[in-house]
C-alpha atoms as a PDB file:
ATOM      1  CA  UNK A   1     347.161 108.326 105.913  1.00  0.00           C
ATOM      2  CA  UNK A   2     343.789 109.888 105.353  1.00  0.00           C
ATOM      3  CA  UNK A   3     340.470 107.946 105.034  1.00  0.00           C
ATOM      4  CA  UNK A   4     337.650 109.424 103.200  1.00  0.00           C
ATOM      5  CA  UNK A   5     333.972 109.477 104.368  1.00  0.00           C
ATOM      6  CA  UNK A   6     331.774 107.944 101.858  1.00  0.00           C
ATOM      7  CA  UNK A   7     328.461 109.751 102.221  1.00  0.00           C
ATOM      8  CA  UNK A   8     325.391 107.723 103.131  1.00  0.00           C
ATOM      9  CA  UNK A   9     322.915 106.900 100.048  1.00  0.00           C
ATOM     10  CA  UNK A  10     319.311 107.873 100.307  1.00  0.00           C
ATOM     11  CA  UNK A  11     317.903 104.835 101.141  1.00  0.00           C
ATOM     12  CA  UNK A  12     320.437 103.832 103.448  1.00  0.00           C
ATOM     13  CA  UNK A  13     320.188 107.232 105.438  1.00  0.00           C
ATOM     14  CA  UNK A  14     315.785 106.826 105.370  1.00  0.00           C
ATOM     15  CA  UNK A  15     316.270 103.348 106.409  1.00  0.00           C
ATOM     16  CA  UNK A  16     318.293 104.630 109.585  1.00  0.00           C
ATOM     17  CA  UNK A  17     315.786 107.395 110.046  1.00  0.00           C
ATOM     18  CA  UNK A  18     313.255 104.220 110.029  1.00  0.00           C
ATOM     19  CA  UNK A  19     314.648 102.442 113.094  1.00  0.00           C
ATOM     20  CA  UNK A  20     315.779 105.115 115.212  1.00  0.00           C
ATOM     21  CA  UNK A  21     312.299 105.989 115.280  1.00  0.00           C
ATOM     22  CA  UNK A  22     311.349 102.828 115.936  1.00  0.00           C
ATOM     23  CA  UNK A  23     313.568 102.304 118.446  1.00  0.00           C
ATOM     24  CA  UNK A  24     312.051 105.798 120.778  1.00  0.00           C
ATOM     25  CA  UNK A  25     308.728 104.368 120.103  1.00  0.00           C
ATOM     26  CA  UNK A  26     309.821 100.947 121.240  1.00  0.00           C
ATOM     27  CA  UNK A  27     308.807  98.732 118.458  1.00  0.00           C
ATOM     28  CA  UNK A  28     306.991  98.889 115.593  1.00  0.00           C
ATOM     29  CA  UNK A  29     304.315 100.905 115.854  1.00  0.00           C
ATOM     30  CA  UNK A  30     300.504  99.108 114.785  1.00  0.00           C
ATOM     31  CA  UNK A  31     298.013 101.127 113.107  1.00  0.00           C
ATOM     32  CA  UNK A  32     294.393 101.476 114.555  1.00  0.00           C
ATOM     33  CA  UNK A  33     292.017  99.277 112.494  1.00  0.00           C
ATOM     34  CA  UNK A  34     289.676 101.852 110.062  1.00  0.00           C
ATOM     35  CA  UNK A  35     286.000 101.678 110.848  1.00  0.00           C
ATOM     36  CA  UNK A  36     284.207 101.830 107.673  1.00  0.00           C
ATOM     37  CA  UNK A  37     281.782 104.787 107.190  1.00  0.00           C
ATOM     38  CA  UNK A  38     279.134 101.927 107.129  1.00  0.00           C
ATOM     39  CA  UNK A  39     279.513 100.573 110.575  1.00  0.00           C
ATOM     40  CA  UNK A  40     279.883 104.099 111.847  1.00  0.00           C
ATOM     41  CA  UNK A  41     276.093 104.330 110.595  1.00  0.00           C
ATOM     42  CA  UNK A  42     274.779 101.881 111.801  1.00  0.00           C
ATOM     43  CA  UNK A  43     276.294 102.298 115.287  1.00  0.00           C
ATOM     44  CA  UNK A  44     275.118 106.107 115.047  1.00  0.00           C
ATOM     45  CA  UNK A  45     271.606 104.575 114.207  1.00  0.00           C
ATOM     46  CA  UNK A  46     271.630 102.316 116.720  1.00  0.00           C
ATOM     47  CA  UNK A  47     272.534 104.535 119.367  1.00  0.00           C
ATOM     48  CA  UNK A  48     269.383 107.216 118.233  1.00  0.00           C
ATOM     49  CA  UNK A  49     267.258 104.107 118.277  1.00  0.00           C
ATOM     50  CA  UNK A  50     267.940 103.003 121.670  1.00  0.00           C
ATOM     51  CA  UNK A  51     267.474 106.736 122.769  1.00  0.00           C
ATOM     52  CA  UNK A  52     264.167 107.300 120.704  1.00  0.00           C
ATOM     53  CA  UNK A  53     262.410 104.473 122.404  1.00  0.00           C
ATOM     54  CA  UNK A  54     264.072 105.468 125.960  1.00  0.00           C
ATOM     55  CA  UNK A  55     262.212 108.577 125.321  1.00  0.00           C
ATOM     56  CA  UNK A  56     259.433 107.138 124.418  1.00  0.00           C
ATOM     57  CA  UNK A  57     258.978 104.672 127.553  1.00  0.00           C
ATOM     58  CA  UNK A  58     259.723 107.701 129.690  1.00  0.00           C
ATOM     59  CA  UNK A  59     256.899 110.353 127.961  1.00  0.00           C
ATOM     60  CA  UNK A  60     254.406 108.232 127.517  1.00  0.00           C
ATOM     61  CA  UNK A  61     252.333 108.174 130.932  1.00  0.00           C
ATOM     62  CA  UNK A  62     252.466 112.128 129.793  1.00  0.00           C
ATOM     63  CA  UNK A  63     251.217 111.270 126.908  1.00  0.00           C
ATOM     64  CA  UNK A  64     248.737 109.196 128.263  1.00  0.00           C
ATOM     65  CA  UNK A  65     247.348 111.566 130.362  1.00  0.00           C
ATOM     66  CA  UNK A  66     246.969 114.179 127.304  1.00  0.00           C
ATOM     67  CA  UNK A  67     244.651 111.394 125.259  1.00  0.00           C
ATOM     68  CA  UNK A  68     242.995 110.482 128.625  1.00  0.00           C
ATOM     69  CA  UNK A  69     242.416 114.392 129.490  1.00  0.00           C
ATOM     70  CA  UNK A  70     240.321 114.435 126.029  1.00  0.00           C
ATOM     71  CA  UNK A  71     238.390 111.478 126.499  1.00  0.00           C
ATOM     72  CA  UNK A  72     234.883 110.993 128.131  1.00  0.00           C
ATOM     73  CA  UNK A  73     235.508 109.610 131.471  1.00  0.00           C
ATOM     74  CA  UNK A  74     233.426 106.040 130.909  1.00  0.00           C
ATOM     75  CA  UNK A  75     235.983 105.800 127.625  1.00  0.00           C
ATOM     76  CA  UNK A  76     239.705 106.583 129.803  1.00  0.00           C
ATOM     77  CA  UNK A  77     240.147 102.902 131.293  1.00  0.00           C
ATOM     78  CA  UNK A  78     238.345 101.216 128.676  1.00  0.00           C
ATOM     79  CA  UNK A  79     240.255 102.186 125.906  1.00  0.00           C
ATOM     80  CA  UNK A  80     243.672 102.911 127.555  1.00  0.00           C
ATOM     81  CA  UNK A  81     245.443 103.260 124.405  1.00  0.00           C
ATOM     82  CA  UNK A  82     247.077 106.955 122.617  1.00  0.00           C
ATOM     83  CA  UNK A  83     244.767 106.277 119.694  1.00  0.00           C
ATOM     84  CA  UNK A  84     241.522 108.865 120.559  1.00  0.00           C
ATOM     85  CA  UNK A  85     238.308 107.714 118.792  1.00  0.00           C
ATOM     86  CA  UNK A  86     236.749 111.095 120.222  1.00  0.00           C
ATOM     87  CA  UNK A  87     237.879 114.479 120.437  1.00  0.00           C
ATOM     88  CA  UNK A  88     236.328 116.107 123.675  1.00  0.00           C
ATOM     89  CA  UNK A  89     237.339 119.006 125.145  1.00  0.00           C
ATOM     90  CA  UNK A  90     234.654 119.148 128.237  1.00  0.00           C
ATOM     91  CA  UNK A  91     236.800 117.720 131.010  1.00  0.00           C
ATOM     92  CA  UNK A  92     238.756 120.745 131.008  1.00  0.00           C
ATOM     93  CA  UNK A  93     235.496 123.095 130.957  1.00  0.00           C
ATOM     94  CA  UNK A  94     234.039 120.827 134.128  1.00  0.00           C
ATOM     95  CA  UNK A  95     237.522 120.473 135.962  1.00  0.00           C
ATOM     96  CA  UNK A  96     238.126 124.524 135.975  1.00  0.00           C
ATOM     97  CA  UNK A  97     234.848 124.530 137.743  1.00  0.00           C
ATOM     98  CA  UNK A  98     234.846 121.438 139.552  1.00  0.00           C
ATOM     99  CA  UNK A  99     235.773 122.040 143.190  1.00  0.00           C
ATOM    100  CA  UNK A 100     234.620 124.970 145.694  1.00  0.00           C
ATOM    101  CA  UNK A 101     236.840 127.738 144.066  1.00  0.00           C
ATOM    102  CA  UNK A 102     237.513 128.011 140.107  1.00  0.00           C
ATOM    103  CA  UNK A 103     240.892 126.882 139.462  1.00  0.00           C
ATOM    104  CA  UNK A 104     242.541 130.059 138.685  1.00  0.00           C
ATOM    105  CA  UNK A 105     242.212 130.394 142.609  1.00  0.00           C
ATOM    106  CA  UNK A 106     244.758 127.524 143.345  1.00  0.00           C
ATOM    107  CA  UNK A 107     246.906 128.351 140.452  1.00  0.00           C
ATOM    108  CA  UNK A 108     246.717 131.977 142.222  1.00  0.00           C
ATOM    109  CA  UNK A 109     247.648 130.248 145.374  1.00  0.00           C
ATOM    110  CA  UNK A 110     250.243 128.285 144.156  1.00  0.00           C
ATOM    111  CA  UNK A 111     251.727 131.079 142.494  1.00  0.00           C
ATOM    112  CA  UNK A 112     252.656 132.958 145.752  1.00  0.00           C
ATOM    113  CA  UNK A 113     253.695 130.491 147.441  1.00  0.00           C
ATOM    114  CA  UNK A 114     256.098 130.251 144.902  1.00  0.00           C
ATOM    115  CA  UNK A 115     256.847 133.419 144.414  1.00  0.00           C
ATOM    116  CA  UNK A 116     257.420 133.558 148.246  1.00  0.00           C
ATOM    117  CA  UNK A 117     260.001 131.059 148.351  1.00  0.00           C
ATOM    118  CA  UNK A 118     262.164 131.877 145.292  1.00  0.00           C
ATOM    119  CA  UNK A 119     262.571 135.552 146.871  1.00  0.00           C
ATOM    120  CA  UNK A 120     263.307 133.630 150.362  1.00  0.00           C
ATOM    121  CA  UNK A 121     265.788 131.791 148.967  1.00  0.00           C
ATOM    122  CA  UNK A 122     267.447 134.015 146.606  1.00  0.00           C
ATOM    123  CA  UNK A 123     268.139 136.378 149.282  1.00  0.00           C
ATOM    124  CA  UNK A 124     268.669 134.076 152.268  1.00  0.00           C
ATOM    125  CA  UNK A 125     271.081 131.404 150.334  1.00  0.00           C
ATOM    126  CA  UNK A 126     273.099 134.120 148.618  1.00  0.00           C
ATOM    127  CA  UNK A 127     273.696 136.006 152.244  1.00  0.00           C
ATOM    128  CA  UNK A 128     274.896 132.714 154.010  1.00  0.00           C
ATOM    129  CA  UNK A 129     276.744 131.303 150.651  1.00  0.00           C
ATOM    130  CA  UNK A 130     278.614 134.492 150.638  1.00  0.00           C
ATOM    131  CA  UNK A 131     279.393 134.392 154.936  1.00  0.00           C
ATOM    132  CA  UNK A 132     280.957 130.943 154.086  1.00  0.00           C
ATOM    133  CA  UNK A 133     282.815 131.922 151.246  1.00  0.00           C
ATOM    134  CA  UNK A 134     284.281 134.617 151.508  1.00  0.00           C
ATOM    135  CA  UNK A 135     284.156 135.763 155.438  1.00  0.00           C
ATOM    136  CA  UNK A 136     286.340 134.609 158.114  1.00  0.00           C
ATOM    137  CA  UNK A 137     284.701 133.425 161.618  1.00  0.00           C
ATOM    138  CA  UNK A 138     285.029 131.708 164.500  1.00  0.00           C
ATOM    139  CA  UNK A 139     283.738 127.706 163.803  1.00  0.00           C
ATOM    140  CA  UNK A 140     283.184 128.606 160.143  1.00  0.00           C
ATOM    141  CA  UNK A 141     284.207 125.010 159.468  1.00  0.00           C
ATOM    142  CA  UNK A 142     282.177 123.284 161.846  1.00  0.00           C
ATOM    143  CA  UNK A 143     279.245 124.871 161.090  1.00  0.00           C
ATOM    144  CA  UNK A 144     279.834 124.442 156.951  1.00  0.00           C
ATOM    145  CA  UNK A 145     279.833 120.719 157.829  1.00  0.00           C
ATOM    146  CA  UNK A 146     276.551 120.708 160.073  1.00  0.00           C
ATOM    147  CA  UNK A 147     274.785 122.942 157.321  1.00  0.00           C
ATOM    148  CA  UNK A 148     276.035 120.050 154.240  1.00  0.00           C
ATOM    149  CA  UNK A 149     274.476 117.639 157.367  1.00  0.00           C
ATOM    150  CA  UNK A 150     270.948 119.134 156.968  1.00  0.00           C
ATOM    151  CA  UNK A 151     270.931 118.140 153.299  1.00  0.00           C
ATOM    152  CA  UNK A 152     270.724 114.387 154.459  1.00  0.00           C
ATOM    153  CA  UNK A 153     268.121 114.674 157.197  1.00  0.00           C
ATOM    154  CA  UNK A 154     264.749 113.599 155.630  1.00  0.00           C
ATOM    155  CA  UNK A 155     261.738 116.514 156.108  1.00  0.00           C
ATOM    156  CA  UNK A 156     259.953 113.857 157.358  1.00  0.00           C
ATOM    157  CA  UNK A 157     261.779 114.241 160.895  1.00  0.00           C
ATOM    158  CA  UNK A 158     261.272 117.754 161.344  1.00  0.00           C
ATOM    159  CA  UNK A 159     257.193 118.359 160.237  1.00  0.00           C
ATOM    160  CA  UNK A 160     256.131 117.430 163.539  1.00  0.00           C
ATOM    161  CA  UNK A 161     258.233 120.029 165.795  1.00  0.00           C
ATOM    162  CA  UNK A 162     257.686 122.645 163.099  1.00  0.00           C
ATOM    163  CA  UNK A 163     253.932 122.011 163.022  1.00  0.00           C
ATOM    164  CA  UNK A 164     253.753 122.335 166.792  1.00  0.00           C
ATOM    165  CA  UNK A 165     255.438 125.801 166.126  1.00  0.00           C
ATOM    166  CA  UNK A 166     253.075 126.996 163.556  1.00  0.00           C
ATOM    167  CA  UNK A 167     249.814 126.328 165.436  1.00  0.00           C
ATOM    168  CA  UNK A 168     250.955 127.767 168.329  1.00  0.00           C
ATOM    169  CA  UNK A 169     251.821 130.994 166.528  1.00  0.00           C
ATOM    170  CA  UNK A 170     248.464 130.602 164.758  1.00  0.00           C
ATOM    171  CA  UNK A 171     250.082 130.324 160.928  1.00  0.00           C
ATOM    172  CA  UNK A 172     248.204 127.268 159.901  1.00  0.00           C
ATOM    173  CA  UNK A 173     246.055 127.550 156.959  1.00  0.00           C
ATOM    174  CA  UNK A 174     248.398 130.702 155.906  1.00  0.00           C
ATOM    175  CA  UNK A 175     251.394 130.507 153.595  1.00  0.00           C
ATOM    176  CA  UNK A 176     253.830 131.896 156.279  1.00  0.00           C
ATOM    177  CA  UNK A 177     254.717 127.970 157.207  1.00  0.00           C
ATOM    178  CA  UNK A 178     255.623 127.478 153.524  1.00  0.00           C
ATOM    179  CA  UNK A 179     257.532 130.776 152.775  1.00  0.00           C
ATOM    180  CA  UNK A 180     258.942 131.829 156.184  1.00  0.00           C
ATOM    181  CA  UNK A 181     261.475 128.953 156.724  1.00  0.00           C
ATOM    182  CA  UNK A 182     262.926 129.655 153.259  1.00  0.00           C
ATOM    183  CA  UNK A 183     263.569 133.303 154.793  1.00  0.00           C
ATOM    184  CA  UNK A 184     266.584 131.405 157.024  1.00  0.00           C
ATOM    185  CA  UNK A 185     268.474 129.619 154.359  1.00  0.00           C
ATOM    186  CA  UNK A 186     267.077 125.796 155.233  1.00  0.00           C
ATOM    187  CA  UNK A 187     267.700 124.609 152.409  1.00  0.00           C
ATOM    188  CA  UNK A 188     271.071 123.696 151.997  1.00  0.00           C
ATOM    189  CA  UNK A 189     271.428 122.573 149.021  1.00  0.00           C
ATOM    190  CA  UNK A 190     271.400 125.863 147.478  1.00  0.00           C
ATOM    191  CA  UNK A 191     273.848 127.271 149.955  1.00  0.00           C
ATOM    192  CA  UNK A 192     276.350 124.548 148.842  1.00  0.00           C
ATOM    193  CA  UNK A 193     275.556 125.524 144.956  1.00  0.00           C
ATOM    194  CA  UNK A 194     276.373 129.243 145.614  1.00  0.00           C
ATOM    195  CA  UNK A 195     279.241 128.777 147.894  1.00  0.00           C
ATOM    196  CA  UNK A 196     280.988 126.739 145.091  1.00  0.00           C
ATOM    197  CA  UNK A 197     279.779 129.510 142.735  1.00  0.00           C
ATOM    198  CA  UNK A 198     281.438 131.965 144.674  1.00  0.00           C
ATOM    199  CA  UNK A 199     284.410 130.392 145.438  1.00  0.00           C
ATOM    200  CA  UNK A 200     285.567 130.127 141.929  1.00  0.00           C
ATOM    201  CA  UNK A 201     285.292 134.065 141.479  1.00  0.00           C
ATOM    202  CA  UNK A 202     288.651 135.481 141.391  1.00  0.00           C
ATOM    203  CA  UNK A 203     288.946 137.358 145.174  1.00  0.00           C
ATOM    204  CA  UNK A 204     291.503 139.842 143.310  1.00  0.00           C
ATOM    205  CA  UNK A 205     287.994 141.897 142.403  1.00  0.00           C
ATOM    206  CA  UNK A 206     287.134 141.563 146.254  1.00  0.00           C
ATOM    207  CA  UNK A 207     290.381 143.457 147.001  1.00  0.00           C
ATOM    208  CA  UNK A 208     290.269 145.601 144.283  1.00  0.00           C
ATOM    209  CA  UNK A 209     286.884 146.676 145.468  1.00  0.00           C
ATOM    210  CA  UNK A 210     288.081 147.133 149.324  1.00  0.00           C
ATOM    211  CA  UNK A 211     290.942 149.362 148.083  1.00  0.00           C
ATOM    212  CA  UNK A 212     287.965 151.572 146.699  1.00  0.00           C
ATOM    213  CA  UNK A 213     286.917 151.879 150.181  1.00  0.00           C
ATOM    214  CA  UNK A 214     284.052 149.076 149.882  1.00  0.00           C
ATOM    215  CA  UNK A 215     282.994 147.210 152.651  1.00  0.00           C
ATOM    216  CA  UNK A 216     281.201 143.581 152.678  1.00  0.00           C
ATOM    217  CA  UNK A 217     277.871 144.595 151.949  1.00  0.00           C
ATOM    218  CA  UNK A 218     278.884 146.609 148.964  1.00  0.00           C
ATOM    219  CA  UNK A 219     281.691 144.057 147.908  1.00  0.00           C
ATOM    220  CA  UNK A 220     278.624 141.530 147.789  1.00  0.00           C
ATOM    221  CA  UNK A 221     275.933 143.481 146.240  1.00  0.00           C
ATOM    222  CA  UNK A 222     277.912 145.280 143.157  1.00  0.00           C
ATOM    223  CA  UNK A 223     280.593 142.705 142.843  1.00  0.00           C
ATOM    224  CA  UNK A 224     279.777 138.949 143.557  1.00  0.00           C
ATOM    225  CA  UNK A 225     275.899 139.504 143.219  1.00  0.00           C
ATOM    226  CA  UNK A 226     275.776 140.187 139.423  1.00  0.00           C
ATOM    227  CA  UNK A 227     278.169 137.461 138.919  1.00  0.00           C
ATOM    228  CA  UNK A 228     276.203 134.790 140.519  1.00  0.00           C
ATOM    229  CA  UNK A 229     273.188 134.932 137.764  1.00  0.00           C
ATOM    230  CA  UNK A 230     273.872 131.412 136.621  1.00  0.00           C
ATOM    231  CA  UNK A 231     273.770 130.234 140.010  1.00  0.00           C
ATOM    232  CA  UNK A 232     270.984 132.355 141.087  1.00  0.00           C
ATOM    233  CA  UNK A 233     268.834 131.534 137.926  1.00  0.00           C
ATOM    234  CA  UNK A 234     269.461 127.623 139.161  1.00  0.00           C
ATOM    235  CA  UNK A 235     267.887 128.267 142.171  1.00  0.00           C
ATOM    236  CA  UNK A 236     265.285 130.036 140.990  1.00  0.00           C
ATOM    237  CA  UNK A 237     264.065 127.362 138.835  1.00  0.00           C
ATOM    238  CA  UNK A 238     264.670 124.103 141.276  1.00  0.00           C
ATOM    239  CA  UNK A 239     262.803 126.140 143.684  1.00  0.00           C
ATOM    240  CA  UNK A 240     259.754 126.926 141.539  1.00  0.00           C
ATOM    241  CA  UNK A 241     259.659 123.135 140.217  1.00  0.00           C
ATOM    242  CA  UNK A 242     260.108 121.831 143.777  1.00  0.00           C
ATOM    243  CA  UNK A 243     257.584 123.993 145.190  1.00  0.00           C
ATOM    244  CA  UNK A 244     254.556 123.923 142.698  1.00  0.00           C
ATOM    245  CA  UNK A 245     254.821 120.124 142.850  1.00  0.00           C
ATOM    246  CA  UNK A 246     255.423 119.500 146.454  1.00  0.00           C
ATOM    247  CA  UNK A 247     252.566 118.207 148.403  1.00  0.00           C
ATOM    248  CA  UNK A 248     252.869 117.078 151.535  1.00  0.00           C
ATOM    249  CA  UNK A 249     253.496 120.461 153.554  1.00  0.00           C
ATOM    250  CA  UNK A 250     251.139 122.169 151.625  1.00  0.00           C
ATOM    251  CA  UNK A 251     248.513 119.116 152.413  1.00  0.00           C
ATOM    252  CA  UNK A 252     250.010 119.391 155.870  1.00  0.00           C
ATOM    253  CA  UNK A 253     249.065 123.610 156.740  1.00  0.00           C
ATOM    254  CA  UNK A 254     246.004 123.954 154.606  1.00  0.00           C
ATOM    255  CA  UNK A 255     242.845 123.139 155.236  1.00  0.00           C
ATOM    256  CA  UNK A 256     241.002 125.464 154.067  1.00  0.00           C
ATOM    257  CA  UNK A 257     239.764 124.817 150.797  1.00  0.00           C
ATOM    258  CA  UNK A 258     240.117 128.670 149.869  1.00  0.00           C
ATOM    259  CA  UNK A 259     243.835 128.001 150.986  1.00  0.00           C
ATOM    260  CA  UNK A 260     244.517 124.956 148.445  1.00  0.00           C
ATOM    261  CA  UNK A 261     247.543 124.946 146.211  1.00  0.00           C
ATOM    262  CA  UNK A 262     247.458 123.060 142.767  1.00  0.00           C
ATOM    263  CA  UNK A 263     248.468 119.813 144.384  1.00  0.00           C
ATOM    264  CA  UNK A 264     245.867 120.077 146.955  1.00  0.00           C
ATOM    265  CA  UNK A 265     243.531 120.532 144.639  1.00  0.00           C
ATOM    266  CA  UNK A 266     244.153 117.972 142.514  1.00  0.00           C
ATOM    267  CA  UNK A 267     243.731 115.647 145.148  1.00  0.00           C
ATOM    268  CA  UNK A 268     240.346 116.581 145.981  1.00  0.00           C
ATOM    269  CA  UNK A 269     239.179 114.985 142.867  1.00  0.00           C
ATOM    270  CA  UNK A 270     239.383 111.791 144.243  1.00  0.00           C
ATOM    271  CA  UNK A 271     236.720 111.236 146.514  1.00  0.00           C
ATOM    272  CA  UNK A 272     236.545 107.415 148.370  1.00  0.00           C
ATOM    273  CA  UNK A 273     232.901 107.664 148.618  1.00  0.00           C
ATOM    274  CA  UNK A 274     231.597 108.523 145.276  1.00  0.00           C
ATOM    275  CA  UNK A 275     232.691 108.082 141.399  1.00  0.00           C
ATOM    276  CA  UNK A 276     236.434 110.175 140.976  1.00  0.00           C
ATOM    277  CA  UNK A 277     236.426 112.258 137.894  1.00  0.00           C
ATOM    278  CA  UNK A 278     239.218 111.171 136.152  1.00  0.00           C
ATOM    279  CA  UNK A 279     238.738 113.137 133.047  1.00  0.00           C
ATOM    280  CA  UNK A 280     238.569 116.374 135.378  1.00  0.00           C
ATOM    281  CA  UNK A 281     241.786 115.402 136.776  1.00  0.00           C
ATOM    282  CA  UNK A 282     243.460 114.912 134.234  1.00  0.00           C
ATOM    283  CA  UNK A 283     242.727 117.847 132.357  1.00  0.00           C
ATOM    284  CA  UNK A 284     243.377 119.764 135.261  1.00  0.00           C
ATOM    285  CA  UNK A 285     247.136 117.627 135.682  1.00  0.00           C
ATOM    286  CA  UNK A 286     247.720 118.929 132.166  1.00  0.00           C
ATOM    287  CA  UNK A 287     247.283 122.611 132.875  1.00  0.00           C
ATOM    288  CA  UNK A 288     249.418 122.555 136.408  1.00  0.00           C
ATOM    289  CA  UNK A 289     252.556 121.429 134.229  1.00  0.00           C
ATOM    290  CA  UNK A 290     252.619 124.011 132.139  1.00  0.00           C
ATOM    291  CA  UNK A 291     254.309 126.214 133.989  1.00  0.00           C
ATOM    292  CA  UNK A 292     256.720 123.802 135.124  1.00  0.00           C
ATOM    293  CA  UNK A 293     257.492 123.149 131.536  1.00  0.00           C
ATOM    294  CA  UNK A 294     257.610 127.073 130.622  1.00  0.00           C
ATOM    295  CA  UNK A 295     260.279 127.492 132.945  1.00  0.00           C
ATOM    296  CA  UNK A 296     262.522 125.039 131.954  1.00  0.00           C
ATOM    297  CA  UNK A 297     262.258 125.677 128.943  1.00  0.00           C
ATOM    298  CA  UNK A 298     262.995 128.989 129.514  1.00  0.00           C
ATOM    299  CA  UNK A 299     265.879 128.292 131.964  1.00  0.00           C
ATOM    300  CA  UNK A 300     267.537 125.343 130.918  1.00  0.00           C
ATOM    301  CA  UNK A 301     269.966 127.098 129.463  1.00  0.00           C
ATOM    302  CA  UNK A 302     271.033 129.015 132.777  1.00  0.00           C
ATOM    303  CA  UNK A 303     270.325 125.524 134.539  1.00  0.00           C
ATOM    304  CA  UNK A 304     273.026 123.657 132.846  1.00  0.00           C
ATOM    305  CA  UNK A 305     275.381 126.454 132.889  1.00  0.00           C
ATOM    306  CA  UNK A 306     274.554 127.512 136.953  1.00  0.00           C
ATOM    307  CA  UNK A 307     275.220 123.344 137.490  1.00  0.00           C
ATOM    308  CA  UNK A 308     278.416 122.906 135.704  1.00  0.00           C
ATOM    309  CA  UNK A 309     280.002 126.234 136.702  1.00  0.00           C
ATOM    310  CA  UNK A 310     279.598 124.925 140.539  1.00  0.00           C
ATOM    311  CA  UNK A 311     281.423 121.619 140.125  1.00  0.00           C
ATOM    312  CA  UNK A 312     278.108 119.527 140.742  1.00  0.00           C
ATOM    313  CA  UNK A 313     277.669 116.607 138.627  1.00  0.00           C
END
């Protein structure tokens, strides 16, 4: 006796479709609610409202300082607003003149300082990031850790001993004090940013480079080197914002007014016993970020790439 196999209808075969799908999904599955193009404006405009007035809050002491730069100095605190009822242009005429020296001389100054520590450190941190990364030694470890150590001690702690060295050697009111020291890698920082740089360059082109006969040095100058521009062009521009702004050393080694910086300079504006041109100042303030703000916005391209690149968020 033979029984024939009736063949499933349409619907009857979708609807079984329908719940075996259900049933490896575990339920019925729920739709996301639809946000209406509406609310997705208003949410977008909300958002670039909250960030236009955060931006706002932040630039405006800059912005301050502009309208205050062009105002007569009686006029700065009295009217303390952005609005400028006058248009003058002399505080940056007096302020280039102002102190002992014009102030091309301390933008002069500044500039090799600079110039001394971004070479310093380019050459120094690249060397040592390299050593860890890549070399084998004896208490590599150990000394990695004391080296990410440094990176909390405060400067603070160490300006006394290293000022003690400098006179002795006579280097005070020189730059040596502010460019040697970045000859021997202190600042770890950078060390740390290159040695994650490095390590995440494939070492298969380190030994397809020593089967060519090269050596370390070679292996590091014409095979990691021109790899490490994003990293390199990060330090370069943290170290030439951090030194034209910093102060304290540079107030700490020079003295002499022909020795002055741009930060030393500007504080010689303010004098405790007579009137402090403000105006000057300012106007003066104004130029000294310029370059600051030329290189990053030159760099911040490399800068974002040389930070993410290195796993440092």
């Amino acid at each position: 006796m033979t029984t024939e196999i009736q063949p499933l209808s349409p619907t009857r075969s979708s609807a079984r479709t329908n719940q075996s799908q259900q049933g490896t999904t575990g339920g019925n599955p729920r739709r996301a609610p639809r946000t209406s193009p509406a609310a997705v404006r208003v949410r977008a405009l909300l958002k670039h409202a909250i960030l236009i007035v955060s931006a706002l809050l932040m630039i405006y002491p800059l912005l301050w300082m502009v309208a205050s730069s062009l105002r007569p100095n009686e006029l700065i605190f009295r009217e303390p607003g952005l609005w400028l009822t006058t248009f003058d242009t002399n505080n940056y005429a007096s302020g280039w003149t102002a102190l002992a020296n014009p102030f091309s001389t301390y933008l002069l100054n500044s500039a090799l300082v600079v110039l001394g520590c971004i070479i310093g450190n380019l050459v120094s941190c690249s060397m040592a990031a390299y050593a860890f990364a890549r070399l084998n030694f004896k208490g590599k470890k150990p000394l990695f850790g004391a080296m990410l150590l440094t990176i909390m001690l405060p400067f603070h702690v160490v300006i006394v001993p290293q000022y003690i060295l400098f006179s002795q050697i006579g280097w005070v009111n020189t730059f040596w004090p502010l460019i040697v020291p970045k000859l021997l890698a202190t600042d770890a920082f950078f060390v740390f940013l290159m040695v994650q740089f490095i390590r995440g360059i494939p070492k298969e082109l380190d030994e397809a480079a020593r089967i060519d006969g090269a050596g370390h040095p070679r292996i590091f100058l014409q095979v990691i080197l021109p790899l490490m521009v994003p990293a390199l062009a990060t330090t370069t521009i943290f170290t030439f914002i951090w030194t034209w702004n910093d102060f304290f050393s540079q107030l700490i080694y020079l003295t002499d007014p022909n020795m002055f910086t741009v930060p030393v300079a500007l504080r010689s504006f303010i004098d405790a016993t007579a009137s402090t041109s403000w105006g000057s100042m300012f106007a003066m303030s104004i130029v000294s970020l310029l370059p600051v703000f030329i290189a990053f916005l030159l760099g911040q391209k490399f800068l974002v790439k040389g930070i993410a690149t290195t796993g440092i968020k």
